[in-house]
N, C-alpha and C. Protein backbone atom coordinates (compact mmCIF):
# COMPACT_ATOMS: atom_id res chain seq x y z
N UNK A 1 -47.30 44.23 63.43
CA UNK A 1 -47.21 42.91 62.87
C UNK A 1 -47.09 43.02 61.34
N UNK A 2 -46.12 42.22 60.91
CA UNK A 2 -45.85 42.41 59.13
C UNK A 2 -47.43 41.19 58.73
N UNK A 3 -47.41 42.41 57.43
CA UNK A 3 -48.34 41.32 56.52
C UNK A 3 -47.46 39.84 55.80
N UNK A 4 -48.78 39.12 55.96
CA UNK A 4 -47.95 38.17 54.99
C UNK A 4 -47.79 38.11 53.87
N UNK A 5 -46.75 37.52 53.34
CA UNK A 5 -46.07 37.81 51.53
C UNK A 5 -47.54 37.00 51.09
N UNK A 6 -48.25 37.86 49.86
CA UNK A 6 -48.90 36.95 49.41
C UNK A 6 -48.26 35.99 48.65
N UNK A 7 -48.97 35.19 48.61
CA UNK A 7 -48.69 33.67 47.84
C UNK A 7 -49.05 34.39 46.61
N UNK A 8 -47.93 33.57 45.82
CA UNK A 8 -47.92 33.75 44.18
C UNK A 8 -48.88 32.70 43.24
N UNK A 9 -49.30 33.07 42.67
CA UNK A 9 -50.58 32.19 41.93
C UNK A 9 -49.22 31.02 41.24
N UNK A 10 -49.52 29.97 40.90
CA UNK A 10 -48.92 28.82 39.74
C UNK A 10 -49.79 29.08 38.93
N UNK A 11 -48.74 29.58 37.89
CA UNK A 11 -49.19 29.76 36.19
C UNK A 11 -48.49 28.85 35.77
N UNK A 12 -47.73 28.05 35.87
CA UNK A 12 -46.99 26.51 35.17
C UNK A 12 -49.03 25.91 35.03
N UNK A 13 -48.01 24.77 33.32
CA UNK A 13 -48.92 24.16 32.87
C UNK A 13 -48.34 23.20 32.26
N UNK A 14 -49.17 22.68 31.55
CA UNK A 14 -48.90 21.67 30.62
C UNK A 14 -49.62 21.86 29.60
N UNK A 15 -49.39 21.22 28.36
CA UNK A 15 -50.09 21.66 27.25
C UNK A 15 -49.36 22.26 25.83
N UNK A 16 -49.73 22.13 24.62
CA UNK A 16 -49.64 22.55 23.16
C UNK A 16 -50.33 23.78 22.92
N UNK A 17 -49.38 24.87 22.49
CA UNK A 17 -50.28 26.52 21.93
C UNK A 17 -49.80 26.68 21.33
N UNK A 18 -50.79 26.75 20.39
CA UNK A 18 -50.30 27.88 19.12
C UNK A 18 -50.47 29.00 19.56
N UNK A 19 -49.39 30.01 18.89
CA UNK A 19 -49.17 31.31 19.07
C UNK A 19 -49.32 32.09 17.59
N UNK A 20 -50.15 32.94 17.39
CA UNK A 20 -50.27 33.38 15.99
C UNK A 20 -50.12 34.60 16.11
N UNK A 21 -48.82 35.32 15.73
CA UNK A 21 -48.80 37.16 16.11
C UNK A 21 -47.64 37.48 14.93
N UNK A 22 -48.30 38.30 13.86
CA UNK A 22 -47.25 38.82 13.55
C UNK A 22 -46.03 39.89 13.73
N UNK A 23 -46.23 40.10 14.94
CA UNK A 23 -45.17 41.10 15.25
C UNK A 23 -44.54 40.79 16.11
N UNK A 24 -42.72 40.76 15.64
CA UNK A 24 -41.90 39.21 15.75
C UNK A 24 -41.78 39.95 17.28
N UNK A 25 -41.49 40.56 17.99
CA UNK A 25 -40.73 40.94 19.37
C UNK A 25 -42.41 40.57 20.25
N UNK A 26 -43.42 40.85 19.80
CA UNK A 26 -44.68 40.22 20.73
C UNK A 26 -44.64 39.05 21.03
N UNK A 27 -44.50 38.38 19.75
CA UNK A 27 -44.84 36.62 19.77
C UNK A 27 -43.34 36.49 20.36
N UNK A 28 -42.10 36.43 20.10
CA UNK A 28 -41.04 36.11 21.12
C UNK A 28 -41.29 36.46 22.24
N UNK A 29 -41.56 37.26 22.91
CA UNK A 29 -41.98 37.31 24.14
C UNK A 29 -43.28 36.80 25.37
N UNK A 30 -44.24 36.47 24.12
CA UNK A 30 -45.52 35.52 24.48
C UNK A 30 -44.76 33.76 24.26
N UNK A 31 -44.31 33.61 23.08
CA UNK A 31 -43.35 32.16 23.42
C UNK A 31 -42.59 31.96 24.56
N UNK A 32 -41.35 32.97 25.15
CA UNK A 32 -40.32 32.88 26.05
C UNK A 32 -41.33 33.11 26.88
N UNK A 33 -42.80 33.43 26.88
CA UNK A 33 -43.62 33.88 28.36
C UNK A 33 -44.10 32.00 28.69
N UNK A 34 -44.75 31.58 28.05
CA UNK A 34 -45.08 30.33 27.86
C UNK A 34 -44.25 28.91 27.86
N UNK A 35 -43.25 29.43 27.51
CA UNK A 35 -41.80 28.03 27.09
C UNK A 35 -41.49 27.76 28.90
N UNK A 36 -41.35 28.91 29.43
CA UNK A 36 -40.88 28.94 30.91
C UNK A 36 -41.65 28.66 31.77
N UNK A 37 -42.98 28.78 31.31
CA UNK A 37 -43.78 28.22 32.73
C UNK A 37 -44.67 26.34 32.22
N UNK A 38 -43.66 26.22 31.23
CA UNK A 38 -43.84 24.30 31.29
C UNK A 38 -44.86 23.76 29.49
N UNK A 39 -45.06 25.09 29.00
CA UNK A 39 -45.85 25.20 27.53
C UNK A 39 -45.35 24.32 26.50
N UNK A 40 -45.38 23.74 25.37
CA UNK A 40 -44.78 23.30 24.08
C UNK A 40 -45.15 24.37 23.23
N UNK A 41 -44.97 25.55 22.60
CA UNK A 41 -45.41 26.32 22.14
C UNK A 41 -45.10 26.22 20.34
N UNK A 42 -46.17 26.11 19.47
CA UNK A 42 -46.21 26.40 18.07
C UNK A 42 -46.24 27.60 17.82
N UNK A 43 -45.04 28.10 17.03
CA UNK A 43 -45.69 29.61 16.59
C UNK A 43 -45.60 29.72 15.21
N UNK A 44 -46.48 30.87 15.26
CA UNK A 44 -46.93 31.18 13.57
C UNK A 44 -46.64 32.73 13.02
N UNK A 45 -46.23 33.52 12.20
CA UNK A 45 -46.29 34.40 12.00
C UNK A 45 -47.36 35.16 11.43
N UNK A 46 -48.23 34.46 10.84
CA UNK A 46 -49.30 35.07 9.94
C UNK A 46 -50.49 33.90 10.14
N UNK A 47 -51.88 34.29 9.53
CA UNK A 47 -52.83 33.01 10.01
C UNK A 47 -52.30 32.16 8.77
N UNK A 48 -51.80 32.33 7.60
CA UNK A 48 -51.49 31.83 6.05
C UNK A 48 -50.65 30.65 7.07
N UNK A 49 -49.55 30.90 7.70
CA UNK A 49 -48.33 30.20 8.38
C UNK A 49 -48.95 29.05 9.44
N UNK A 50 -50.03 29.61 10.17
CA UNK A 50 -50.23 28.42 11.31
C UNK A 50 -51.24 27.75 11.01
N UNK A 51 -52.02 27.86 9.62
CA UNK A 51 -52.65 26.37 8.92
C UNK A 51 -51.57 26.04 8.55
N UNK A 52 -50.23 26.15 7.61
CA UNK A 52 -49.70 25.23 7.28
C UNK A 52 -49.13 24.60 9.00
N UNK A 53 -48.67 25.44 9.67
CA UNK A 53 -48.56 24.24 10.78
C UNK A 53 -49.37 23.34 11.40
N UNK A 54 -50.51 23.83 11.52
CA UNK A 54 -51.19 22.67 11.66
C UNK A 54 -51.03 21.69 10.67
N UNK A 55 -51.27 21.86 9.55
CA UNK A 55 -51.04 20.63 8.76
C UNK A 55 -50.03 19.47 8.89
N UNK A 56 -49.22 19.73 9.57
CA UNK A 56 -47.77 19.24 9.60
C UNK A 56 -47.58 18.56 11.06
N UNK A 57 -48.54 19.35 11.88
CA UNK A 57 -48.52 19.30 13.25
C UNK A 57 -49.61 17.82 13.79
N UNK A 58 -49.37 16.67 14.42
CA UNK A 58 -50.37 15.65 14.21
C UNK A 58 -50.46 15.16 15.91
N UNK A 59 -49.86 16.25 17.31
CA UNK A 59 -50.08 16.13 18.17
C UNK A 59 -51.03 16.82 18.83
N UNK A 60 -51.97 16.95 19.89
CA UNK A 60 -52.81 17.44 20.57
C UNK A 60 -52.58 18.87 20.82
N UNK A 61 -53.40 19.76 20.15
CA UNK A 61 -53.56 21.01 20.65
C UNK A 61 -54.29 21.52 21.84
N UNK A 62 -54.23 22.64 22.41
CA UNK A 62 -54.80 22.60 23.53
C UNK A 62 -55.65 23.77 23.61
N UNK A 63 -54.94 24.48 23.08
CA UNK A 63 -55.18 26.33 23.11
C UNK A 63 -54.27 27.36 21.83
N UNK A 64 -55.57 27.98 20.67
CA UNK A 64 -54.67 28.96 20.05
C UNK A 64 -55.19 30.53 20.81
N UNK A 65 -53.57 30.89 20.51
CA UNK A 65 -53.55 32.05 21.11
C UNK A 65 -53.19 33.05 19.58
N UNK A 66 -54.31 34.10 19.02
CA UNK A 66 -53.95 34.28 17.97
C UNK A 66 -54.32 35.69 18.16
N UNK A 67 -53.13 36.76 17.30
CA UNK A 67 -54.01 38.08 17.27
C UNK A 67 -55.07 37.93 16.20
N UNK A 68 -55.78 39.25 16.19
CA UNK A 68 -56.79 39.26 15.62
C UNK A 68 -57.01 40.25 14.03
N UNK A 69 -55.59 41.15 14.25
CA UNK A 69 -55.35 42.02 12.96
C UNK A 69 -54.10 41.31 12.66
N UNK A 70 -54.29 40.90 11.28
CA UNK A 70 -52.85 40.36 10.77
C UNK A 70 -53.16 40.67 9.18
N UNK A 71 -51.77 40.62 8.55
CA UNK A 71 -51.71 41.21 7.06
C UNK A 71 -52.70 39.76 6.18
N UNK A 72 -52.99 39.81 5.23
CA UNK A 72 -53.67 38.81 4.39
C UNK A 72 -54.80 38.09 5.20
N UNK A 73 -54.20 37.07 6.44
CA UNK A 73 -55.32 36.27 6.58
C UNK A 73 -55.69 36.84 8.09
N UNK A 74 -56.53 37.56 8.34
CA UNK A 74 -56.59 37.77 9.88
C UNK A 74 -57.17 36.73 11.15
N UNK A 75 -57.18 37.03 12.41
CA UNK A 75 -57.37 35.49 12.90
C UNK A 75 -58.50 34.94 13.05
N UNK A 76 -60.04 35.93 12.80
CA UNK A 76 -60.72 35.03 12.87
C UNK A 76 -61.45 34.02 12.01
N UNK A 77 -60.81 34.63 10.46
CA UNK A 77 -60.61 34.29 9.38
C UNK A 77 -59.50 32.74 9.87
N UNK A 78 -58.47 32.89 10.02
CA UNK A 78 -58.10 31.82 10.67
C UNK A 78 -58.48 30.72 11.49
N UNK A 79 -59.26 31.42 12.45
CA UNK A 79 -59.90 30.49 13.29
C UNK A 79 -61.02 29.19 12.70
N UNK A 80 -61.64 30.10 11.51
CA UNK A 80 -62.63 29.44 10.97
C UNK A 80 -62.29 28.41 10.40
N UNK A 81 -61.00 28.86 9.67
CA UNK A 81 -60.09 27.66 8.55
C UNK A 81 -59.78 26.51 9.76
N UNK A 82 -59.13 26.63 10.85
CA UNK A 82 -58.57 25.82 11.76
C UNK A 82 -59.62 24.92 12.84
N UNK A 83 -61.01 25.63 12.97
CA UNK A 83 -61.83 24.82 13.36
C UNK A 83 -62.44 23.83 12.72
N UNK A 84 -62.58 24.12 11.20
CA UNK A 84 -62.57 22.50 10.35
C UNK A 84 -62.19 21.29 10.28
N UNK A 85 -60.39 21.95 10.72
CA UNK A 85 -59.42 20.73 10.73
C UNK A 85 -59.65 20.24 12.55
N UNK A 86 -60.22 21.24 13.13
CA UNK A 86 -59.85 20.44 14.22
C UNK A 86 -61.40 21.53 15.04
N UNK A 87 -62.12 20.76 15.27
CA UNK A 87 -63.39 21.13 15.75
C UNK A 87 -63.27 20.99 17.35
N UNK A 88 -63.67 22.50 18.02
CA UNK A 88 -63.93 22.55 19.04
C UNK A 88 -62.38 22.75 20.11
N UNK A 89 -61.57 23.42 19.10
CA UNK A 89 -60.41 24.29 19.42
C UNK A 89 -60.94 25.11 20.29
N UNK A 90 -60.44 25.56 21.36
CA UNK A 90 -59.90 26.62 22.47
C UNK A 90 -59.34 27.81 21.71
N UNK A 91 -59.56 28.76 22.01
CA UNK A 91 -59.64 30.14 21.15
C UNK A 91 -59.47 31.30 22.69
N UNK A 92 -58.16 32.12 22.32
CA UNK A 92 -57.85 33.16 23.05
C UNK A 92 -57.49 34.25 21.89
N UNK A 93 -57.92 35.59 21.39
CA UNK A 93 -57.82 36.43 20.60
C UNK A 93 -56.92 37.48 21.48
N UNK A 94 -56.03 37.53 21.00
CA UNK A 94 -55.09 39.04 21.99
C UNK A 94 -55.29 40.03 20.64
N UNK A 95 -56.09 41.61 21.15
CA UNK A 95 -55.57 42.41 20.29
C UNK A 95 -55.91 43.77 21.14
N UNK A 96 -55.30 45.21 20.71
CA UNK A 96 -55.60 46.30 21.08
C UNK A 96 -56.83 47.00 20.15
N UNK A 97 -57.64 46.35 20.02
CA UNK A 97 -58.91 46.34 19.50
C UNK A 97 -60.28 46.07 20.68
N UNK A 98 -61.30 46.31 20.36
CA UNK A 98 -61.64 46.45 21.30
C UNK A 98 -62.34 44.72 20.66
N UNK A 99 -63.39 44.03 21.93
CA UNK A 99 -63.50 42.86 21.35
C UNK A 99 -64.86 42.92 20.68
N UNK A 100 -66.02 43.80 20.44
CA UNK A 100 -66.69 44.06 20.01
C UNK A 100 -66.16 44.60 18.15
N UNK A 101 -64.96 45.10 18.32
CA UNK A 101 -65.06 45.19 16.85
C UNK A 101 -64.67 43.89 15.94
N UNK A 102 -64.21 42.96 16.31
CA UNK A 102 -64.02 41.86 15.74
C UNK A 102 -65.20 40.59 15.72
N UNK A 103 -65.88 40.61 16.68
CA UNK A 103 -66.68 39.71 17.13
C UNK A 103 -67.45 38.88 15.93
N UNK A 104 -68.06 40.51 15.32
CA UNK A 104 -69.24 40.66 14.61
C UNK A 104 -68.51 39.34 12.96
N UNK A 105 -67.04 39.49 12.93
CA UNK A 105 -66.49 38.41 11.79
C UNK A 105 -66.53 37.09 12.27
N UNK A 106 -67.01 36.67 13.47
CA UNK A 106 -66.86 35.34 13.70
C UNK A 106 -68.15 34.68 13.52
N UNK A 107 -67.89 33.25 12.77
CA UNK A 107 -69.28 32.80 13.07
C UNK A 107 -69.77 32.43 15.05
N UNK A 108 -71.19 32.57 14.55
CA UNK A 108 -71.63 32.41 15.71
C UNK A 108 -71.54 31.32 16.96
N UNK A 109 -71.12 30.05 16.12
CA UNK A 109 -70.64 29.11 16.89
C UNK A 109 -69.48 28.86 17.43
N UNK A 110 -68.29 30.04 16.77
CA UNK A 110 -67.12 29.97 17.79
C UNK A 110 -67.11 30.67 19.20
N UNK A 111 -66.38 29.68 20.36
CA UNK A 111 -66.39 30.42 21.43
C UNK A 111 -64.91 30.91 21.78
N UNK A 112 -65.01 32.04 22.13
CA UNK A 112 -63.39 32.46 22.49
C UNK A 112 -63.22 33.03 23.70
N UNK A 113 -62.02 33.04 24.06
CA UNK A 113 -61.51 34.19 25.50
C UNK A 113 -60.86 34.99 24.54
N UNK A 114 -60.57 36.35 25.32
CA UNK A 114 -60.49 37.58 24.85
C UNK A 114 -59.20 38.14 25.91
N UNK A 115 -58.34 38.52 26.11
CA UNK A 115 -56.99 39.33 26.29
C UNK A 115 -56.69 40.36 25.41
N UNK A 116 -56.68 41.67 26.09
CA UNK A 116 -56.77 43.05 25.77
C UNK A 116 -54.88 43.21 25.47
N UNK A 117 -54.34 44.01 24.73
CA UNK A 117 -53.11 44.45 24.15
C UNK A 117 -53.17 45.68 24.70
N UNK A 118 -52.20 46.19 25.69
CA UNK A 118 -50.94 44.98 26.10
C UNK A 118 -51.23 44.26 27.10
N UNK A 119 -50.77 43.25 27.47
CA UNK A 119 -50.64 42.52 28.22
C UNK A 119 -49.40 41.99 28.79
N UNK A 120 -49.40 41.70 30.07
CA UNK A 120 -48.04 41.54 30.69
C UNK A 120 -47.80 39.77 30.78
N UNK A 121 -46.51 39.19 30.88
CA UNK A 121 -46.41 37.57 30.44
C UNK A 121 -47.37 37.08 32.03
N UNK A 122 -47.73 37.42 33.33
CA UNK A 122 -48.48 37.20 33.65
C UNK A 122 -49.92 36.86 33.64
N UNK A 123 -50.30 38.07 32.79
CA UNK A 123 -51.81 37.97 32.52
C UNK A 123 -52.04 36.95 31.24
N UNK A 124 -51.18 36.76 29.84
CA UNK A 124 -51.08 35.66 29.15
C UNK A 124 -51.17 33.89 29.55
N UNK A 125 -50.26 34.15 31.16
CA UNK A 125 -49.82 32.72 31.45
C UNK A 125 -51.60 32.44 31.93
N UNK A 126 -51.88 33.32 32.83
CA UNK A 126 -53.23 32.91 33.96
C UNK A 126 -54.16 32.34 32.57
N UNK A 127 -54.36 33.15 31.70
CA UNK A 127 -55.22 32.98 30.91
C UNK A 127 -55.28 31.80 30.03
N UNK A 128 -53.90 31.76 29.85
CA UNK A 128 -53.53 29.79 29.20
C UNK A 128 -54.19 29.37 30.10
N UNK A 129 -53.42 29.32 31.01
CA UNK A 129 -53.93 28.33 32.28
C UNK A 129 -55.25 28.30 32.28
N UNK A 130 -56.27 29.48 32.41
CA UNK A 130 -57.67 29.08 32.68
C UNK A 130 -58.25 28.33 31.73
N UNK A 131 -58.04 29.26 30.62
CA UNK A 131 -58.56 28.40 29.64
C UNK A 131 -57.85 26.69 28.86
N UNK A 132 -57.31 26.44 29.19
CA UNK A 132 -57.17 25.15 29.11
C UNK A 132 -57.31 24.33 30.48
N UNK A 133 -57.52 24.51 31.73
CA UNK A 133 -58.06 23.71 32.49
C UNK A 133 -59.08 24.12 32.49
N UNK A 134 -59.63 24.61 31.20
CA UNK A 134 -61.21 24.91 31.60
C UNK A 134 -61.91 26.02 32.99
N UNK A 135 -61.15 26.52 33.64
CA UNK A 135 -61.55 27.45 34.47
C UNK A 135 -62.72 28.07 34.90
């Protein structure tokens, strides 16, 4: 008797992400991972770049998806700036770092999800997904 095909999870969503990665072939490929399964995706190149988008930006965010080593402003340095403007942001950190070495820069009241580098556009989508329906 054949097994049955497993059923494929739905990673389609709905929803606004920022994407904060400076390394342009990652973040194109975390955008084109996101654009396709139903996302509005903001992206940023640097954390300097996605405060000014936010600034500019005056629709509902849902989820930033930001690395965590970046040149000048790094993200949790970012995060801090961006939870001012908008308190109680959704926070996903992607880096090949481990998540203990960054942690220790965040204040204590941010909460984040964590995605290990690399990651495949699967494991990105699930993780939007959880974390913005709250999972």
């Amino acid at each position: 008797m054949a097994e049955a095909p497993k059923k494929q999870a739905d990673l389609s969503g709905k929803g606004t992400v920022l994407l904060v990665e400076d390394e342009d072939a990652v973040r194109s490929f975390a955008v084109r991972a996101l654009e396709t399964r139903g996302y509005t995706v903001l992206e940023a190149a640097s954390g300097e770049h996605a405060l000014e988008v936010m600034e500019d930006f005056d629709g509902e965010l849902d989820v930033v998806v930001s690395d965590v080593v970046m040149p000048n402003m790094d993200g949790p340095t970012m995060v801090s700036h961006l939870a001012k403007l908008k308190p109680g942001l959704k926070i996903i950190f992607i880096s090949g770092y481990a998540e203990e070495a960054f942690k220790k820069n965040l204040d204590k009241d941010v909460e984040f999800q964590f995605l290990p580098k690399p990651f495949s556009l699967k494991q990105l989508a699930a993780k939007v997904k959880e974390v913005i329906e709250g999972e």
